[in-house]
Protein backbone atom coordinates (compact mmCIF):
# COMPACT_ATOMS: atom_id res chain seq x y z
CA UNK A 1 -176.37 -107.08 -228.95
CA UNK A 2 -175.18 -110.31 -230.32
CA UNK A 3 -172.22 -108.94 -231.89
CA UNK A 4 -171.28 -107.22 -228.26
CA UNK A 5 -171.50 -110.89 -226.76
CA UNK A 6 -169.57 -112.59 -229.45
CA UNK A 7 -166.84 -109.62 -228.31
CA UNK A 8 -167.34 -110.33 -224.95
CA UNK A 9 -166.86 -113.91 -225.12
CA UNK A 10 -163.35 -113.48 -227.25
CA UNK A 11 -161.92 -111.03 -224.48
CA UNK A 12 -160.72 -114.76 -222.20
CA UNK A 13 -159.08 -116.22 -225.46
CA UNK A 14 -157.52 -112.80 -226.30
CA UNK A 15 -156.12 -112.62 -222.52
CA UNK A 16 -154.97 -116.16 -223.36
CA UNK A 17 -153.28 -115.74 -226.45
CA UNK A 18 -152.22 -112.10 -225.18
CA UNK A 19 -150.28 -114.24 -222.65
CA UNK A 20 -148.64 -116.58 -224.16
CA UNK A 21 -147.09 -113.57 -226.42
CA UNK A 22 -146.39 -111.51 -223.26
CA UNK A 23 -143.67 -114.92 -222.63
CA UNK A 24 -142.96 -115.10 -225.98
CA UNK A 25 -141.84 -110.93 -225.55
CA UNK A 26 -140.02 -111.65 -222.33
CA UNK A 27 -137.34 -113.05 -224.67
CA UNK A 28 -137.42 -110.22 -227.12
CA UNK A 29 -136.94 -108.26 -223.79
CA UNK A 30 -134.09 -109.54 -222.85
CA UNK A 31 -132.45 -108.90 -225.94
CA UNK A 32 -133.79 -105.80 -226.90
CA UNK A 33 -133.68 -103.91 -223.40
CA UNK A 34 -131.17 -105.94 -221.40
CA UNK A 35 -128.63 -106.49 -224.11
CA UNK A 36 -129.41 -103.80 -226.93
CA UNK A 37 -129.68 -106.09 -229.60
CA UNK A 38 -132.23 -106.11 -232.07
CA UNK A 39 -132.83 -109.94 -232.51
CA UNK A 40 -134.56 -111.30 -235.95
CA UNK A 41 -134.40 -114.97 -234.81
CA UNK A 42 -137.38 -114.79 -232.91
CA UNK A 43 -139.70 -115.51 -236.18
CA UNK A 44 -137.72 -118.46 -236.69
CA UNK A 45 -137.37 -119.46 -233.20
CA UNK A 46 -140.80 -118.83 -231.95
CA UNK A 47 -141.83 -121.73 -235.14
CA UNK A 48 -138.82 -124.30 -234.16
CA UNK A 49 -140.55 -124.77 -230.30
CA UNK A 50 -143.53 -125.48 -231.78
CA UNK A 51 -142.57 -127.61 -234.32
CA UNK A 52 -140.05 -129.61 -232.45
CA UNK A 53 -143.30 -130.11 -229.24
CA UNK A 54 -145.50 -131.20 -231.88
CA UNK A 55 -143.23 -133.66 -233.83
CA UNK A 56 -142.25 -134.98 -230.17
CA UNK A 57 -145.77 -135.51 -228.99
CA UNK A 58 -146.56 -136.62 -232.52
CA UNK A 59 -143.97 -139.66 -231.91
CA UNK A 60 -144.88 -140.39 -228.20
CA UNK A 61 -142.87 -138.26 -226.06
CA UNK A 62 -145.05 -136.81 -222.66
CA UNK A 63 -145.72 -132.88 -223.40
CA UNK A 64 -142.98 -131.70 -220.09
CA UNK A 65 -140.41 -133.54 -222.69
CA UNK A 66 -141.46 -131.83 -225.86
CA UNK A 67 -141.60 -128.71 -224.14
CA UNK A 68 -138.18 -128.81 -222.48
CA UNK A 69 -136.40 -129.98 -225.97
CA UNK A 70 -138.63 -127.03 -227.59
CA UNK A 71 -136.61 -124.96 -225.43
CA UNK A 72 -133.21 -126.80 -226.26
CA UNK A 73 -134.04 -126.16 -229.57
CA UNK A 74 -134.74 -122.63 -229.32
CA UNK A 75 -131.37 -122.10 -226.81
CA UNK A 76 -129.34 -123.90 -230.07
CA UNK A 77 -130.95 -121.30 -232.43
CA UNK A 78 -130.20 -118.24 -230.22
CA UNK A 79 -126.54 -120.14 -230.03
CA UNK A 80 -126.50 -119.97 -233.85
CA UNK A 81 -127.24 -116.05 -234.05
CA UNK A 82 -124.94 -115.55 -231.40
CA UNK A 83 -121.77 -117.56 -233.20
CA UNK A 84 -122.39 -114.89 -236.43
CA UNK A 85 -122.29 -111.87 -234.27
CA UNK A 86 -119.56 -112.62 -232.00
CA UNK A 87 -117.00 -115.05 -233.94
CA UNK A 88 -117.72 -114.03 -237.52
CA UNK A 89 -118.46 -110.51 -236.51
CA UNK A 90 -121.82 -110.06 -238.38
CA UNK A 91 -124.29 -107.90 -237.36
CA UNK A 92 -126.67 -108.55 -234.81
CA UNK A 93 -129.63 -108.12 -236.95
CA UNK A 94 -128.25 -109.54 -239.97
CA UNK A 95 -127.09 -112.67 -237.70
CA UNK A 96 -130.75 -112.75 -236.82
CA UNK A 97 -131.67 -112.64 -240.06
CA UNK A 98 -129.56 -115.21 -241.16
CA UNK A 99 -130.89 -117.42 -238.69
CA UNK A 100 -134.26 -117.10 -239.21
CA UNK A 101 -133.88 -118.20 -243.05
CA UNK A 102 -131.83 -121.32 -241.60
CA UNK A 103 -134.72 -122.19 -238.94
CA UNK A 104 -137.28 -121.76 -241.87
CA UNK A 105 -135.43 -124.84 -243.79
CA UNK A 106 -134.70 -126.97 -240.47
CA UNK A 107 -138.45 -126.22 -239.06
CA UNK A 108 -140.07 -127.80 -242.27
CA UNK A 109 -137.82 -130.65 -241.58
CA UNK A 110 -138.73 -130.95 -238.04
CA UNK A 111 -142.38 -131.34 -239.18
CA UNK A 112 -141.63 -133.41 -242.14
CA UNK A 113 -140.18 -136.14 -239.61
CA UNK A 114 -143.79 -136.45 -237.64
CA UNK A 115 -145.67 -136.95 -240.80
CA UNK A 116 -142.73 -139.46 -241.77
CA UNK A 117 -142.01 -137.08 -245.71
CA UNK A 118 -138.99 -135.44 -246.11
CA UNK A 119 -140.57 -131.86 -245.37
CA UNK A 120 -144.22 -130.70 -243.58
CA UNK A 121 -145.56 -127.36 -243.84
CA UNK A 122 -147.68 -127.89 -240.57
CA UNK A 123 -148.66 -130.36 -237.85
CA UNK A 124 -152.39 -130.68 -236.15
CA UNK A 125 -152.13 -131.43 -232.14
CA UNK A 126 -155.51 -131.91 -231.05
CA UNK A 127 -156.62 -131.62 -227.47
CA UNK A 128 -159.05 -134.95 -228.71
CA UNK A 129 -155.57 -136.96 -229.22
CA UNK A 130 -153.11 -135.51 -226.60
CA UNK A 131 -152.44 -134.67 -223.37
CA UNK A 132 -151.96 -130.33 -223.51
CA UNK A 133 -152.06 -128.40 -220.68
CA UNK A 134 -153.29 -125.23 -222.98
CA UNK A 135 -156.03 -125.67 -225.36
CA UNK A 136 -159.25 -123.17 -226.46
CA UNK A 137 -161.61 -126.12 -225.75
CA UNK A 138 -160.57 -125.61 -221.76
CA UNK A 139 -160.45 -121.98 -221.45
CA UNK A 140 -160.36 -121.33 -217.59
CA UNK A 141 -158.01 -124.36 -217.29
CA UNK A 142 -155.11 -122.85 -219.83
CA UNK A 143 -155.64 -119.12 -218.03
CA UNK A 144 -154.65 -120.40 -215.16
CA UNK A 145 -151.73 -122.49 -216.38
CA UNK A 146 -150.92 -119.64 -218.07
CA UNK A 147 -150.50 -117.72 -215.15
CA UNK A 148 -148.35 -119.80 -213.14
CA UNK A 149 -146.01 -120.41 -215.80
CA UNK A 150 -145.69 -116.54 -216.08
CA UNK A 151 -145.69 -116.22 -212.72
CA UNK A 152 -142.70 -118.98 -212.38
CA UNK A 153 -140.97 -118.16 -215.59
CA UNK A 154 -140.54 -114.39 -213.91
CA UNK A 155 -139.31 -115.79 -210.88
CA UNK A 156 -136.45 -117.77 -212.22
CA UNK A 157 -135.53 -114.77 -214.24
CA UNK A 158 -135.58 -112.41 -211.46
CA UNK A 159 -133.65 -115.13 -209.32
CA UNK A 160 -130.86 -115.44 -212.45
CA UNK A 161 -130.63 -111.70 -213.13
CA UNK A 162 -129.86 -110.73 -209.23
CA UNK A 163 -127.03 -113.03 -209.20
CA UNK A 164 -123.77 -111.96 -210.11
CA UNK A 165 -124.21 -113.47 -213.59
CA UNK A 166 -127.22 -111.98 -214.84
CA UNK A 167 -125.25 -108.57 -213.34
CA UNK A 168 -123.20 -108.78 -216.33
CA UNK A 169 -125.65 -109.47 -218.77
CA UNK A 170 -127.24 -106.39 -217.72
CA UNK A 171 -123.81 -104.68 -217.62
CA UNK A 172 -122.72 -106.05 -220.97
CA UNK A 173 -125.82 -104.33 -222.36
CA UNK A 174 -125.53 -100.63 -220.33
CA UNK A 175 -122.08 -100.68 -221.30
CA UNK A 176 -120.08 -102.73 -223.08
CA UNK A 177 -116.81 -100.57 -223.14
CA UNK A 178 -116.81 -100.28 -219.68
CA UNK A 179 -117.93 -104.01 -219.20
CA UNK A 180 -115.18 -104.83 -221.06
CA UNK A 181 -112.68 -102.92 -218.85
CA UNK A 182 -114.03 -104.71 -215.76
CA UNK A 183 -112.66 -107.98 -217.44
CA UNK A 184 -116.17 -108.83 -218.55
CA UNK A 185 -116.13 -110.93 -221.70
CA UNK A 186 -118.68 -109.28 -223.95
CA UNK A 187 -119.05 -111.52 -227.08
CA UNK A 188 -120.17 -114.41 -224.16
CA UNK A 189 -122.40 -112.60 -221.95
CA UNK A 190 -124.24 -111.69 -225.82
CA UNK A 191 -124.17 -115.34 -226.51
CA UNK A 192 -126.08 -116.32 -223.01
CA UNK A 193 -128.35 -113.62 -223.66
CA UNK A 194 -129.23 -114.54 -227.21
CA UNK A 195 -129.37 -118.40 -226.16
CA UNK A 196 -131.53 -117.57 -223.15
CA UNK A 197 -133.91 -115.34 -224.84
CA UNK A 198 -134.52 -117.97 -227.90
CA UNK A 199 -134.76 -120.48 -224.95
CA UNK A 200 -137.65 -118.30 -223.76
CA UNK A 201 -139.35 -117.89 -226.95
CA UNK A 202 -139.64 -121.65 -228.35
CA UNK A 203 -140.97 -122.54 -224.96
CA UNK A 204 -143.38 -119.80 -225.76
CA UNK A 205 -144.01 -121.37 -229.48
CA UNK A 206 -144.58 -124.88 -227.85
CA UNK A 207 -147.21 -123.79 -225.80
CA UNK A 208 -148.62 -122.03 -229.19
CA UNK A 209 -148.88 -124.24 -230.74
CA UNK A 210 -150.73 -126.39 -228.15
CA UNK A 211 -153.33 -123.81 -228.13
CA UNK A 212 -154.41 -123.04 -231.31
CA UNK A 213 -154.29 -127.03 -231.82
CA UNK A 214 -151.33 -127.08 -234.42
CA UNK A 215 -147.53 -125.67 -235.40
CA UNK A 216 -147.89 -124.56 -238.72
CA UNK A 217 -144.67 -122.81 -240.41
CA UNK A 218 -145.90 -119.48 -241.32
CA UNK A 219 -146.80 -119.17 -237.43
CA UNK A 220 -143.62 -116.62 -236.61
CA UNK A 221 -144.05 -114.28 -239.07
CA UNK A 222 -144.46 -110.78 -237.76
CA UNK A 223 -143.47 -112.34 -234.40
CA UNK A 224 -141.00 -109.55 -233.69
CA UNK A 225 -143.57 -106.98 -234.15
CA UNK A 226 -146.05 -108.96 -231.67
CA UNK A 227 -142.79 -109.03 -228.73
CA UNK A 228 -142.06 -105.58 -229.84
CA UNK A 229 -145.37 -104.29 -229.36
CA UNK A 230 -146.24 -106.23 -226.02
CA UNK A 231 -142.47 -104.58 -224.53
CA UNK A 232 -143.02 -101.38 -225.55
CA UNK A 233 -147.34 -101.01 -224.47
CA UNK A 234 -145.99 -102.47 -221.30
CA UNK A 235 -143.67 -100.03 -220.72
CA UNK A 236 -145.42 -97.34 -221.82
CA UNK A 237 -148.93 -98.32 -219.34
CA UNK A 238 -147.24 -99.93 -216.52
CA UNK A 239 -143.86 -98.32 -216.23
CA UNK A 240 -144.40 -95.94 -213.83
CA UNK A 241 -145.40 -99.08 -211.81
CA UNK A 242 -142.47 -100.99 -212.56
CA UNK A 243 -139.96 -98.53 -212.75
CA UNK A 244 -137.45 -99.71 -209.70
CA UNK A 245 -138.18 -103.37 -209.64
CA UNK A 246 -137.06 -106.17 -212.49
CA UNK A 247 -139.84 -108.42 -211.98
CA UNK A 248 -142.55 -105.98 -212.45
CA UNK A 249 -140.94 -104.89 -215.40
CA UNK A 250 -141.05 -108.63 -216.50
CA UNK A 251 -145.12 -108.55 -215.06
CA UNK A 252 -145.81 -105.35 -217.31
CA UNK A 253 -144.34 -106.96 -220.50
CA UNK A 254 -147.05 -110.34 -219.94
CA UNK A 255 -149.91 -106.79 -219.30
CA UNK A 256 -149.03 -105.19 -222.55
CA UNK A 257 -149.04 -108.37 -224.63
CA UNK A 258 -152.71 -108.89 -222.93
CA UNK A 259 -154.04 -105.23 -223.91
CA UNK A 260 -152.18 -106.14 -227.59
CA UNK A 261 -154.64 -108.73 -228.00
CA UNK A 262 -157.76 -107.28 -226.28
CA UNK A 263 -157.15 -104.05 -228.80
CA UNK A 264 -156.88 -106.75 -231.70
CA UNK A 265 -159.92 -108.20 -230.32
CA UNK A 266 -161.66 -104.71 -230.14
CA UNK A 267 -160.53 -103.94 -233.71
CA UNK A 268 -161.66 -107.16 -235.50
CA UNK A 269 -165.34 -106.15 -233.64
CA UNK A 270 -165.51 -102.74 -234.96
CA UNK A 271 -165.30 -104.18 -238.20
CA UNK A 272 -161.42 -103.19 -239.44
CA UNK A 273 -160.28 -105.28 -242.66
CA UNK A 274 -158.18 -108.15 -240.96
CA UNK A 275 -155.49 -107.25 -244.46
CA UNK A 276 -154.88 -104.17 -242.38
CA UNK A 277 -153.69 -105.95 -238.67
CA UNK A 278 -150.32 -106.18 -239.34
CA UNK A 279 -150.04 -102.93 -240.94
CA UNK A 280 -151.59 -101.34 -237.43
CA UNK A 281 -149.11 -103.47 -234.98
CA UNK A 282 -146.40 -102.04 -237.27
CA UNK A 283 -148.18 -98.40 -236.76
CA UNK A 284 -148.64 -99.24 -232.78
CA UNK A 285 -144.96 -99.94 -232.77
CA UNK A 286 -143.89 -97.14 -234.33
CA UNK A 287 -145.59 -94.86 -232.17
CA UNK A 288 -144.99 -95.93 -228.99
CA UNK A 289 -141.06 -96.09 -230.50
CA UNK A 290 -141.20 -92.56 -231.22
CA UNK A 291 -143.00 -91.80 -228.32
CA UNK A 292 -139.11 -91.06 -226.13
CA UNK A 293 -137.89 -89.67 -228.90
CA UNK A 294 -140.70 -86.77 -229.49
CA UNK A 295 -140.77 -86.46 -225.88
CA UNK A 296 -137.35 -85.87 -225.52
CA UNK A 297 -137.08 -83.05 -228.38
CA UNK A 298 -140.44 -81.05 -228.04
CA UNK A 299 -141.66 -81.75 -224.17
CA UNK A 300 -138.33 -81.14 -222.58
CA UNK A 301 -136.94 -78.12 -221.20
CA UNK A 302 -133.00 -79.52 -221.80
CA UNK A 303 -132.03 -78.34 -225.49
CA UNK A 304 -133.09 -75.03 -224.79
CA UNK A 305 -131.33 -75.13 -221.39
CA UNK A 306 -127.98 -76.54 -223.03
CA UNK A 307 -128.26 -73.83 -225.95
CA UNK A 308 -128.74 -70.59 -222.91
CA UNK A 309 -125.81 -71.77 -221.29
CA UNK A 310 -123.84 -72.66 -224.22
CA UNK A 311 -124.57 -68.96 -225.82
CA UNK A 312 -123.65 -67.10 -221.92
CA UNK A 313 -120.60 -69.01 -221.98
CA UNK A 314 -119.32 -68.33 -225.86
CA UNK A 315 -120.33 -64.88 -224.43
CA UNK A 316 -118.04 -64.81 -221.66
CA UNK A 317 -115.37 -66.10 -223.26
CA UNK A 318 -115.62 -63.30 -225.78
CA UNK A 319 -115.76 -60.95 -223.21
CA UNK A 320 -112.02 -62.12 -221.99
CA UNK A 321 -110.70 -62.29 -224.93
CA UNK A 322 -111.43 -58.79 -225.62
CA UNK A 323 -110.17 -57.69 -222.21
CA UNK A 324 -107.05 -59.24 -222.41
CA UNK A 325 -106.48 -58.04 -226.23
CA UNK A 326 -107.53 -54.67 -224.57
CA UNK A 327 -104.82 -54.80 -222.04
């Protein structure tokens, strides 16, 4: 019975935590679903915001300015993978890659210049000595700040994607070639996209690392797998509710980083071996990835459909040829 409370009592920080991912995976949405990129700098990125809020609170500066210079930071790194892919023609995953070995070197700078050394591996920011507006000690509190940042952070993106703008973004990514024939210019609609979503994912790191009370430099890793998983459970519980409409799409991302963590929650009280957690997000993500695919080649009716009509028309066409030969 106590163990069922102790599980009970973990489901607000879960939501919590589950929430602050589901921002963190709106980034890794816009890349991987508006653009069709597959962006690595988010492990990287996701660190640099909270590094770069903690060494600014660290040396004085109010928390709105450390989080809105998180988000610089993160909109220079996106910048970064987006000048290898577009003007040195890289691939988009190897830019991301790239990127995310550069962050690792500049992040344990960034922390190194709080603790006045020439490199820190982490950074504490307690509740006790700062002003954060998300913190476990004040659990209702950061919910609820929680939710109106999602709540705003979707609006802003729904605002920017319905304007003509945003229309190319999400034309660049549907198709480039014909994007490109519309006199769209490809490489910098990619760039805005990639610089937007890392925006969107050190602002998501900042307020990390507010809540678990530190930025520490190991705290991106597996970070893509987290947005991956949240983007993909959302889509897979919710989209039939968000199907039509951008912002619910955007809503069901935030949902299926909250059931990401309520299932990690759920698994760490059945008793799993915490070694095997990032072995079963990798599983989760592989699933639900497959999930299109095996639907697409055992559950529909179109391959057989395509291979009836492509056999009656060889057939026909045999059946002219041999008339005419006959005549």
């Amino acid at each position: 019975m106590e163990a069922l409370q102790n599980y009970l009592s973990s489901l607000p920080g879960a939501c919590a935590q589950g929430m602050i991912w589901g921002i963190m995976a709106i980034g890794v949405y816009i890349t991987y679903k508006i653009l069709d990129i597959a962006d690595l700098t988010v492990d990287g990125s996701i660190c640099t915001g909270a590094a770069v809020c903690a060494m600014m609170m660290t040396m004085g500066a109010p928390l709105p300015v450390a989080m809105i210079c998180a988000f610089i930071a993160g909109m220079l790194a996106g910048a970064i993978t987006g000048f290898f892919h577009t003007f040195m023609g890289i691939p988009a995953i190897l830019s991301g890659i790239l990127t995310q070995l550069i962050l690792w070197s500049v992040n344990l700078k960034i922390m190194g210049i709080a603790r006045d050394a020439s490199s820190a591996a982490n950074i504490a920011l307690s509740a006790r000595n700062f002003d954060l507006c998300v913190n476990m000690m004040e659990m209702h509190k950061s919910l609820v700040v929680l939710e109106i940042f999602a709540v705003v952070l979707i609006a802003v993106l729904y605002w920017f994607f319905g304007t003509e703008y945003g229309s190319t973004l999400r034309a660049t990514g549907a198709n480039p070639a014909m994007s490109r024939a519309q006199g769209i210019s490809t490489s910098k609609s990619k760039v805005v996209g990639l610089v937007l979503s890392n925006g969107i994912v050190a602002l998501a790191g900042s307020l990390l690392a507010q809540y678990q009370g530190n930025a520490d430099i190991n705290m991106g890793k597996g970070a893509i797998v987290i947005g991956l998983a949240a983007v993909i459970i959302g889509e897979a519980l919710f989209g039939w509710l968000s199907r039509n409409n951008f912002a619910l799409k955007l809503i069901s991302v935030v949902l299926g980083g909250i059931v990401y963590f309520i299932v990690y929650s759920t698994v760490i009280y059945i008793g799993l071996d915490t070694n095997y957690l990032k072995m079963l997000s990798a599983i989760v993500v592989a699933l639900f990835l497959a999930v299109p695919y095996w639907k697409k080649k055992y559950l529909s009716n179109t391959n057989s459909i395509e291979k009836k009509e492509a056999k009656a028309l060889l057939k026909a066409q045999q059946k002219e040829a041999k008339k005419k030969g006959e005549q």
